[in-house]
Protein backbone atom coordinates (compact mmCIF):
# COMPACT_ATOMS: atom_id res chain seq x y z
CA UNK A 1 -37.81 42.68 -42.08
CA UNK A 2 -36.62 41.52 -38.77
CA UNK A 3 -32.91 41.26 -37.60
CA UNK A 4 -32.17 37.69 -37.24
CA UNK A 5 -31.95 36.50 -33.45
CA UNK A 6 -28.42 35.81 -31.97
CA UNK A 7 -26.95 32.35 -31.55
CA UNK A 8 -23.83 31.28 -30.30
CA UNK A 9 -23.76 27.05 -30.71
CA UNK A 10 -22.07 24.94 -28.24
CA UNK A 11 -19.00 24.23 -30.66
CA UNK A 12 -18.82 28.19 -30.77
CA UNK A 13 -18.79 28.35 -27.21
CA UNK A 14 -15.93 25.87 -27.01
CA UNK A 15 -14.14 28.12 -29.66
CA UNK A 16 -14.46 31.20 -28.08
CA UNK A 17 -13.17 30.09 -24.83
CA UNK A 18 -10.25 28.68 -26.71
CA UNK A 19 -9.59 32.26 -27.87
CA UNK A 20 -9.89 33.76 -24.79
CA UNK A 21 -7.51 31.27 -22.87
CA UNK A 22 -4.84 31.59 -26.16
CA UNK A 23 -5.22 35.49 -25.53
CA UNK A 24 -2.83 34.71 -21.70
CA UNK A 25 -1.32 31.45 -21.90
CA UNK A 26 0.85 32.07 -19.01
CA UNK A 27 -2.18 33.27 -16.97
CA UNK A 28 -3.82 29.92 -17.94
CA UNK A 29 -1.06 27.47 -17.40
CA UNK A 30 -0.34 28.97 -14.07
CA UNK A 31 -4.32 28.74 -13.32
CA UNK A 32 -4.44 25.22 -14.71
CA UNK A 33 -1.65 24.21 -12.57
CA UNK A 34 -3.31 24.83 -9.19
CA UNK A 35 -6.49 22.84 -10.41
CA UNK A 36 -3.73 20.10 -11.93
CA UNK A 37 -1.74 19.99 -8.22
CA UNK A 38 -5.22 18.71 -6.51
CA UNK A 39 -6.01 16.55 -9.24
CA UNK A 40 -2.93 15.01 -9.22
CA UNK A 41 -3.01 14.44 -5.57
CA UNK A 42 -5.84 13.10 -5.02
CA UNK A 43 -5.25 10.44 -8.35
CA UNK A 44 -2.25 9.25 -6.91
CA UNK A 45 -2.97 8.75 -3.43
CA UNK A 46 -6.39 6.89 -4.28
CA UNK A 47 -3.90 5.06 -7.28
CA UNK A 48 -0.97 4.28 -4.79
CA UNK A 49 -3.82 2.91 -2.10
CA UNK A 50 -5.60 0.54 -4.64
CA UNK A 51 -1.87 -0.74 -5.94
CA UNK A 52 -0.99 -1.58 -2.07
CA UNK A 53 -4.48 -3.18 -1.79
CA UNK A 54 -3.92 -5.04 -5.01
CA UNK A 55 -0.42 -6.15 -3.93
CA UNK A 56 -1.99 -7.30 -0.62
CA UNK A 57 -4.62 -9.30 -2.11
CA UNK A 58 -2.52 -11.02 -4.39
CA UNK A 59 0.13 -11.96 -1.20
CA UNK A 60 -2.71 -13.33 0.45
CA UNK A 61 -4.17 -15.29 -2.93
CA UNK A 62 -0.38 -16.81 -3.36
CA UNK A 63 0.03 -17.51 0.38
CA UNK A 64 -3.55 -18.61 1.72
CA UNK A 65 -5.37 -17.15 4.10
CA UNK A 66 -5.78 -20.56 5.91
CA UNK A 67 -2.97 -20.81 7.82
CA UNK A 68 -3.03 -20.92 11.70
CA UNK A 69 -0.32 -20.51 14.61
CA UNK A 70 -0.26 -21.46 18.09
CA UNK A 71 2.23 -19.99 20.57
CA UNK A 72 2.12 -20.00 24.77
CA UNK A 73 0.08 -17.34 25.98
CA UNK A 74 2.38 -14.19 27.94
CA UNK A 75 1.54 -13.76 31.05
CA UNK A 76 2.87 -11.08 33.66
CA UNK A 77 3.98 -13.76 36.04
CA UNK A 78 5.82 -16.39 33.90
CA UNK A 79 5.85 -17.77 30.12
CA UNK A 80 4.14 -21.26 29.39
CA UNK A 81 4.94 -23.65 27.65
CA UNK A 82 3.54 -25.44 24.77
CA UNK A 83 4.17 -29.66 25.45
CA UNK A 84 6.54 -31.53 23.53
CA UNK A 85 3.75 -33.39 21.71
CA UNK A 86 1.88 -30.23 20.03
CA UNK A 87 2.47 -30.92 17.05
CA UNK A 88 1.46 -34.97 17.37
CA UNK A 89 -1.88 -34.18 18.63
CA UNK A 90 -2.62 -30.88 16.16
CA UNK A 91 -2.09 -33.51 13.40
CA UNK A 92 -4.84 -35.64 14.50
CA UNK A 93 -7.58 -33.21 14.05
CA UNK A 94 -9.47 -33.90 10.65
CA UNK A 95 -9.41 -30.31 9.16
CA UNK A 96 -6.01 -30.13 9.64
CA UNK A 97 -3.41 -30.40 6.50
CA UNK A 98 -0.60 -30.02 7.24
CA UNK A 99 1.47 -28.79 10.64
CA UNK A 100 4.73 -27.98 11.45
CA UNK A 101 6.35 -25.96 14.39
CA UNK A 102 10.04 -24.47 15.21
CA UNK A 103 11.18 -24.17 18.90
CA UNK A 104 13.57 -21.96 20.18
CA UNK A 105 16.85 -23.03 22.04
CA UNK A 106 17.47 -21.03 24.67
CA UNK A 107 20.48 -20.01 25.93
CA UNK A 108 22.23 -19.99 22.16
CA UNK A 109 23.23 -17.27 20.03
CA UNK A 110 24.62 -16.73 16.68
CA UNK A 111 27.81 -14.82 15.95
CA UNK A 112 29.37 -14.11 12.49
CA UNK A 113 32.60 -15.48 14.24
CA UNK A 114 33.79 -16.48 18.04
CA UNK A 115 35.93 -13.50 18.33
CA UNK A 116 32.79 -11.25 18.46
CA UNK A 117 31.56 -9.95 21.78
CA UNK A 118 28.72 -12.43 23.25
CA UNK A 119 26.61 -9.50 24.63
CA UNK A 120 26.42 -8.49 20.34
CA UNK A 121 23.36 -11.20 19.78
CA UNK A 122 21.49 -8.46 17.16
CA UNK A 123 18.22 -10.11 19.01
CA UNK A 124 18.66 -13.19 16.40
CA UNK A 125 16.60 -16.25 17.59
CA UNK A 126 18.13 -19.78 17.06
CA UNK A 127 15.53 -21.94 16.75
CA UNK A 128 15.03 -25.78 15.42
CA UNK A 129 12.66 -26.60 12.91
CA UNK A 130 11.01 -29.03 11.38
CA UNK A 131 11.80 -29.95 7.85
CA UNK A 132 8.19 -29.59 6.74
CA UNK A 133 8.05 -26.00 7.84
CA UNK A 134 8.68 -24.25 4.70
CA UNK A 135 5.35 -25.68 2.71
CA UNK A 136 3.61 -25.05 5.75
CA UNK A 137 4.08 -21.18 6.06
CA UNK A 138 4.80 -21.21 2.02
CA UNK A 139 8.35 -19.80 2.63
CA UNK A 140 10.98 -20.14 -0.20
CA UNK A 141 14.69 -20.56 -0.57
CA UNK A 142 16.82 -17.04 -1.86
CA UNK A 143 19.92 -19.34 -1.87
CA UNK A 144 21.36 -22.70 -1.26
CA UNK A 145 19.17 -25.43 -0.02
CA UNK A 146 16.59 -26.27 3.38
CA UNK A 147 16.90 -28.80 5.84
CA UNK A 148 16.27 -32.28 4.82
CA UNK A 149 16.34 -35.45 7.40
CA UNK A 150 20.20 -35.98 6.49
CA UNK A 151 21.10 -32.42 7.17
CA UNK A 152 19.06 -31.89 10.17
CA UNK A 153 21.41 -34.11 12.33
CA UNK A 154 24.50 -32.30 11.59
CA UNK A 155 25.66 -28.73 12.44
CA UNK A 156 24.08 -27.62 9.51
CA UNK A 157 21.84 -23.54 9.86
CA UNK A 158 19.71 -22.03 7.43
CA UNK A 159 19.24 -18.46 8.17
CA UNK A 160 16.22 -16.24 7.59
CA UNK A 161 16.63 -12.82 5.44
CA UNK A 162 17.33 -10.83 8.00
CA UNK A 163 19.55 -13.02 9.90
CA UNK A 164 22.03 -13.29 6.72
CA UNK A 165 22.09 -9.34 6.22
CA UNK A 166 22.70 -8.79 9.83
CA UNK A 167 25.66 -11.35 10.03
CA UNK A 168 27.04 -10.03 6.38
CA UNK A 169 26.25 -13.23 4.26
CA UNK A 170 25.28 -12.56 0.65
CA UNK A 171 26.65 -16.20 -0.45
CA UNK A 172 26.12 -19.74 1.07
CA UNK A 173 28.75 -21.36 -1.66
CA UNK A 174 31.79 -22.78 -0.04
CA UNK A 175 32.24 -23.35 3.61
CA UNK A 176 30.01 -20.54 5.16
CA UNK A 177 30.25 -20.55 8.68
CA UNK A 178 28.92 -19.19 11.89
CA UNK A 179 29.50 -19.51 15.25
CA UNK A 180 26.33 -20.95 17.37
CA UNK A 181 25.84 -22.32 20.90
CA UNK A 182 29.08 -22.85 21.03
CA UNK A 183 29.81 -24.83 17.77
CA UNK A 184 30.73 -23.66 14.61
CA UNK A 185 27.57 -24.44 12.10
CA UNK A 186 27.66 -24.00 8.40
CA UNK A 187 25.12 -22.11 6.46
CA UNK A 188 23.37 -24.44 4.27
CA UNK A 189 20.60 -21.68 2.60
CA UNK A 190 19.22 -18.48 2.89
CA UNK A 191 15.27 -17.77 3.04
CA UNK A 192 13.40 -15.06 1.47
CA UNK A 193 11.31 -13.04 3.41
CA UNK A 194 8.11 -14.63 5.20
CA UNK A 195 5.05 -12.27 5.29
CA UNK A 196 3.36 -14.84 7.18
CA UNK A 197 5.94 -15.84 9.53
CA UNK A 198 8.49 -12.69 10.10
CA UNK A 199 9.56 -14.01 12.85
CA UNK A 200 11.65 -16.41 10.76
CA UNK A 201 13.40 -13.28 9.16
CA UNK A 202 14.86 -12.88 12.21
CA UNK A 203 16.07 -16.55 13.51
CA UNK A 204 18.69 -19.08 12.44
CA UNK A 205 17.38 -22.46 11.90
CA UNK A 206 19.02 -25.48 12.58
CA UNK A 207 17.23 -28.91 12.27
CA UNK A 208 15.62 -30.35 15.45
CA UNK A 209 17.84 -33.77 15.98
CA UNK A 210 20.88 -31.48 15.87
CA UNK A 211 19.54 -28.88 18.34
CA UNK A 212 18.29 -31.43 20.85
CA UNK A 213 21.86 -33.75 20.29
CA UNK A 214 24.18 -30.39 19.93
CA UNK A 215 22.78 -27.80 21.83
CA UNK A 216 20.48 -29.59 24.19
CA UNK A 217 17.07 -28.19 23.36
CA UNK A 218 14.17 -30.02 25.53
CA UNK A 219 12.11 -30.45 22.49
CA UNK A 220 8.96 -28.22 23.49
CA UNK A 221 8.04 -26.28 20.22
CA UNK A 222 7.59 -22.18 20.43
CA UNK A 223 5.20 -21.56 17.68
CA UNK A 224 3.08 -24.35 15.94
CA UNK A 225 1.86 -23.57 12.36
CA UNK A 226 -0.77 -25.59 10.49
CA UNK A 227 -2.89 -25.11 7.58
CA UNK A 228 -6.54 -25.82 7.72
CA UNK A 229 -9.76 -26.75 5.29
CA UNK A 230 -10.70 -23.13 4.49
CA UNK A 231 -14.45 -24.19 5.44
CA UNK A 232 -13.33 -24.92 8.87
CA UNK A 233 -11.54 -22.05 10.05
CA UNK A 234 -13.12 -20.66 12.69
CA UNK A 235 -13.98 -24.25 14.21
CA UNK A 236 -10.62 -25.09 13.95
CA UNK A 237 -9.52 -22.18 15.65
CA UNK A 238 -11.87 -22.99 18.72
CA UNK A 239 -10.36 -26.53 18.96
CA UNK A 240 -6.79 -25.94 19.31
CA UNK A 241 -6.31 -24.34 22.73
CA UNK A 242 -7.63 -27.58 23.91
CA UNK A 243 -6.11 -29.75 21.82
CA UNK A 244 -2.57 -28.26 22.52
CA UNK A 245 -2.99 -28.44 25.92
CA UNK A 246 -6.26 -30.04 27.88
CA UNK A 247 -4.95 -29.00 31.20
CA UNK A 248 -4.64 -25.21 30.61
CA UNK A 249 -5.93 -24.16 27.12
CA UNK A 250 -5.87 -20.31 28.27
CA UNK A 251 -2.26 -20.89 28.20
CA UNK A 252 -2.19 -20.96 24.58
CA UNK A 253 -2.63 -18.10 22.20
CA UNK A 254 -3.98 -18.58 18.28
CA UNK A 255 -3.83 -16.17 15.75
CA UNK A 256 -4.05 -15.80 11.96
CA UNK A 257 -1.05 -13.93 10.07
CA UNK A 258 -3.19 -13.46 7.31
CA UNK A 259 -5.31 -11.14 9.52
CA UNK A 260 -2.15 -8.82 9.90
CA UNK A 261 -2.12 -8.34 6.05
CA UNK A 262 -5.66 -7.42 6.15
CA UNK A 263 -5.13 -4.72 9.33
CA UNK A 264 -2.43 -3.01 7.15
CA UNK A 265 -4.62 -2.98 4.16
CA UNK A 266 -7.56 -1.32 6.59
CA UNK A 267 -4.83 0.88 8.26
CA UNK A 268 -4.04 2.16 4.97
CA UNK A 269 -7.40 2.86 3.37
CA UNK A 270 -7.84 5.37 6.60
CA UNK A 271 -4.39 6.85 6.08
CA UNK A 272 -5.58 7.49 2.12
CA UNK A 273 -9.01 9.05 3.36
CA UNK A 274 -7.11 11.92 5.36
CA UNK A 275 -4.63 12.09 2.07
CA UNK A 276 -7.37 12.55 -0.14
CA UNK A 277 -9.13 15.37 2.12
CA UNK A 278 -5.75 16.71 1.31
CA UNK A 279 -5.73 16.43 -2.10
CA UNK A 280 -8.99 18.40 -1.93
CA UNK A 281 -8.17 20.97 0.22
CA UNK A 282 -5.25 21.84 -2.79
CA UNK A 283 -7.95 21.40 -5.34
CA UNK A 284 -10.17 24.23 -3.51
CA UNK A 285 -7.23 26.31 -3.23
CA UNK A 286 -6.92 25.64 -7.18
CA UNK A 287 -10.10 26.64 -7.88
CA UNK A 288 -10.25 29.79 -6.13
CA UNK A 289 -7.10 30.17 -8.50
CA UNK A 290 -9.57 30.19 -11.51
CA UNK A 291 -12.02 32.58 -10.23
CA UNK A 292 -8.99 34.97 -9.23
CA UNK A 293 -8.39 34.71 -12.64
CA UNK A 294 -11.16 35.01 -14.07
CA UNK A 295 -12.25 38.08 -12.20
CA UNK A 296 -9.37 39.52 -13.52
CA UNK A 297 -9.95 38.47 -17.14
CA UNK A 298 -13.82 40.23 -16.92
CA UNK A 299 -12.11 43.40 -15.44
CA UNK A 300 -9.65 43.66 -18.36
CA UNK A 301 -11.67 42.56 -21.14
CA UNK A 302 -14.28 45.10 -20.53
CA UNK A 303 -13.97 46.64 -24.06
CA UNK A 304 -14.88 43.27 -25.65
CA UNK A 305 -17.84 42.57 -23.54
CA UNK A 306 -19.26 45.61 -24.69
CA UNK A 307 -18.57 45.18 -28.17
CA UNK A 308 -20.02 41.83 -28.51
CA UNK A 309 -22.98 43.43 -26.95
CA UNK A 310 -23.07 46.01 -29.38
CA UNK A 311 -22.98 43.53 -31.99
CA UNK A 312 -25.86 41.34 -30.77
CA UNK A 313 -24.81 39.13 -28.42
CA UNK A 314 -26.95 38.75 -25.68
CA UNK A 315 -26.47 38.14 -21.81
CA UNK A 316 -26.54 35.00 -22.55
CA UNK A 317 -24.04 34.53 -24.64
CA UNK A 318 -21.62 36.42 -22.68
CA UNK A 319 -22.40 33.96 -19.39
CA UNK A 320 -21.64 31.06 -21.38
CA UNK A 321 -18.61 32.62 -22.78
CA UNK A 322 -17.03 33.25 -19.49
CA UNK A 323 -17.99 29.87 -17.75
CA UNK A 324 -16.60 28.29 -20.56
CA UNK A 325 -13.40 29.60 -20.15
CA UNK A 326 -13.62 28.80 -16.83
CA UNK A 327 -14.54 25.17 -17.22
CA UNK A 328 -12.22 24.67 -20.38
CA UNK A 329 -9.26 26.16 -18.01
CA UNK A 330 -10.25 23.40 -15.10
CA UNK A 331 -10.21 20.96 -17.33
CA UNK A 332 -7.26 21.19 -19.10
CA UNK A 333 -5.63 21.63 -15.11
CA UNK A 334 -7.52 18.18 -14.29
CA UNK A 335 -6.33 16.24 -17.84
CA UNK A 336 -2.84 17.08 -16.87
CA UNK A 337 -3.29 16.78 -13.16
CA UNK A 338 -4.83 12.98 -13.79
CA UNK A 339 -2.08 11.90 -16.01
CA UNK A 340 0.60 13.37 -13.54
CA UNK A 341 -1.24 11.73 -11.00
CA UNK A 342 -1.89 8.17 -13.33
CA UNK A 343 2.47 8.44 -13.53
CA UNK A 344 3.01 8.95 -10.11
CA UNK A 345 0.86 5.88 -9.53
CA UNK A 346 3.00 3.90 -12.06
CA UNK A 347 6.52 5.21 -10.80
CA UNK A 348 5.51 4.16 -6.95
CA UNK A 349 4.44 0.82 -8.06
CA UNK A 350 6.94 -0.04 -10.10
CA UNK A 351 9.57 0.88 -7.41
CA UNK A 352 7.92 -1.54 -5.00
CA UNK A 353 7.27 -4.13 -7.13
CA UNK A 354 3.63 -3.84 -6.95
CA UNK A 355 1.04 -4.37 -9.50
CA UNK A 356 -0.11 -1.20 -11.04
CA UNK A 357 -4.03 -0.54 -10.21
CA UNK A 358 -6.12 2.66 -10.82
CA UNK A 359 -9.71 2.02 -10.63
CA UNK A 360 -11.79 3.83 -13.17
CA UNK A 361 -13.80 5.59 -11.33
CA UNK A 362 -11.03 7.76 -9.83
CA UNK A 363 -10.43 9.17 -13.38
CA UNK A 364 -14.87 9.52 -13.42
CA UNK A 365 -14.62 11.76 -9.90
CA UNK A 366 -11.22 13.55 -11.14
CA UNK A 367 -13.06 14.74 -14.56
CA UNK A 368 -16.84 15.09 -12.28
CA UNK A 369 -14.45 17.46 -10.08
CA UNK A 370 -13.13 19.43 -12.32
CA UNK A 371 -16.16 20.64 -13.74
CA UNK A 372 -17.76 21.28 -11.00
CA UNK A 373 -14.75 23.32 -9.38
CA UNK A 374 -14.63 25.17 -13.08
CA UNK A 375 -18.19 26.01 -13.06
CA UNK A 376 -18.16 27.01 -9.79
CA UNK A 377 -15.60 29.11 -10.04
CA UNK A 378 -16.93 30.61 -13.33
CA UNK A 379 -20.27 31.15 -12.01
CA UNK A 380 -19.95 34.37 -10.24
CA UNK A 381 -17.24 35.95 -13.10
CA UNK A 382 -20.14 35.39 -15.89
CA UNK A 383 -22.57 36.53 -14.34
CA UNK A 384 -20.69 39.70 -14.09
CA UNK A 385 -19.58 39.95 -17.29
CA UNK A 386 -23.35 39.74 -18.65
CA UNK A 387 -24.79 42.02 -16.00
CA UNK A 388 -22.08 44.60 -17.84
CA UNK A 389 -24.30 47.28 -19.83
CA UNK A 390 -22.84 48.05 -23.24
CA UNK A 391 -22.29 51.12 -23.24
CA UNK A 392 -20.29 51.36 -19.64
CA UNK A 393 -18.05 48.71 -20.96
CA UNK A 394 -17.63 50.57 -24.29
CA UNK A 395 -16.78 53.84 -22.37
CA UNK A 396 -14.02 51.88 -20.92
CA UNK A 397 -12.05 51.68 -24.27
């Protein structure tokens, strides 16, 4: 009668491996936690990157991507001008819906009070605007109110966010004052940040009647902003030098804010490339971890490779005994690594205020990675272990 043949089944395998890890659970954890470090890296990086890209896209969804500014042009040998009736003629082309503009008033600064030295201007612009300006560039009110047509005409200054934190105003009920070109204005609102027009962080706003009655601006606007059909962008765009100003359109400048947003979003997709070459740089260091240890584990656990020899198990069965272990040990290091990694994510968002966004197949690669790092790192351990003749590894006991 013949001696049945060997088997060891895949759920065996699994077992086994199981036992062998359970045999040095500090050896393991400390091996899983290299593999777990790279894993964790590389989630959160590619999971912090997609959350910024999320956030960006949804700026750009809530703001448009249609809006358009025109400024003068710099030049080494003097600053133009944009005329005084920009904004009449940008209104008149067809694709154009809506347009607004701010100028700034030279010569005037803004000063928490007149006591304060005049040199100390913190590089805050005063600049009129229109009363429309807010739906143009989709800018909102923190606190108090924006410029209407009554308010426009009186000393009346609505400061961007910046502005207000610079000057030390968190409040704009009561009589909030500040001292500008010379008058004493009060502070009517605060605005929240701009993402398409920083600039405005940065300047105190005071309606255009007022500045040209008060402070003796000559009317000519700074920076004109309009929104356009989305179909007719780029056509748009073309027109506008000309339109501004038919006697020297290279004296005017266009640009699209929304394309800023996009740059970052770019610039940070390179920065999370060299991150993630990071992230696997710690991973490779992990995994030589596991073959360390494994090495190690075939060295000591000579005695039992030749007894499970002895017993029947074949070459075979040894291999896939040790690359288990090794593949089991990545694995669990990967599992904890991605869910480390999946927090870290969560924690960053939610500090920013950005959405939370970890695309799928980063959690795919992480557990594709760790197998491959485990069986590589198995591979040359196993095949030890079964090259191991019985009886040498028996004499070791």
């Amino acid at each position: 009668m013949s001696t049945p043949r060997s088997r060891l089944r895949p759920r065996d395998t699994v077992r086994v491996a199981f036992s062998g890890l359970r045999a040095r659970p500090l050896r393991a954890v400390l091996s899983a936690l290299g593999i777990a470090v790279g894993i964790a890296a590389m989630v959160a990086v590619v999971g912090i990157s997609a959350s910024s890209r999320e956030q960006v896209n949804q700026q750009l969804d809530a703001l448009g991507t249609n809006l358009l500014t025109v400024a003068p042009s710099q030049s080494f040998v003097s600053t133009a001008q944009l005329p005084a009736a920009s904004v009449d003629m940008v209104a008149r082309l067809d694709d154009v819906e809506s347009v607004s503009a701010v100028g700034i008033v030279p010569d005037a600064a803004v000063y928490r009070s007149d006591e304060i030295d005049p040199n100390q201007t913190n590089a805050i612009a005063v600049s009129a605007a229109r009363t429309d300006l807010l739906d143009t560039v989709s800018a909102t009110v923190a606190s108090g109110r924006w410029l209407d047509d009554v308010l426009s005409a009186f000393p009346v200054v609505v400061l961007g966010s910046d502005t207000a934190e610079l000057l030390g105003i968190s409040r704009t009920e009561g009589d909030v004052q500040v001292w500008l070109g010379g008058e004493w204005f009060t502070v009517a609102g605060v605005l929240d940040p701009v993402p398409l027009a920083p600039e405005l962080d940065t300047s105190a706003l005071i309606g255009w009647p007022a500045a040209e009655s008060l402070l003796g601006f000559d009317g000519a606007p700074t920076t004109v902003y309009q929104r356009v059909a989305e179909g007719a962008i780029d056509e748009v765009r073309t027109l506008l030098p000309a339109t501004v100003d038919p006697a020297a359109p290279e004296e005017v400048a266009v640009s699209r804010p929304s394309d800023a947003l996009a740059a970052q979003a770019a610039t940070d997709e390179t920065l999370t490339t060299l991150l993630l070459a990071l992230g696997g740089v710690a991973l490779l260091v992990g995994g030589i971890g596991v073959a360390n240890t494994m090495v190690i584990a075939v060295l000591e656990r000579r005695s039992e490779v030749g007894l499970r020899r002895a017993l029947g198990a074949t070459r075979a069965h040894i291999r896939r005994q040790f690359l288990g272990e090794s593949v089991l040990l990545a694995a669990l290091g990967g599992g904890g690594g991605a869910l480390l990694g999946g927090a870290a994510t969560a924690a960053f968002a939610s500090s920013r205020d950005w959405p939370f966004a970890l695309p799928v197949w980063v959690l795919a690669g992480a557990a594709g990675a760790t197998i491959v790092v485990g069986a590589l790192a198995g591979a040359y351990p196993a095949a030890r272990a079964a090259r191991m003749p019985p009886t040498a590894a028996l004499s070791a006991v």
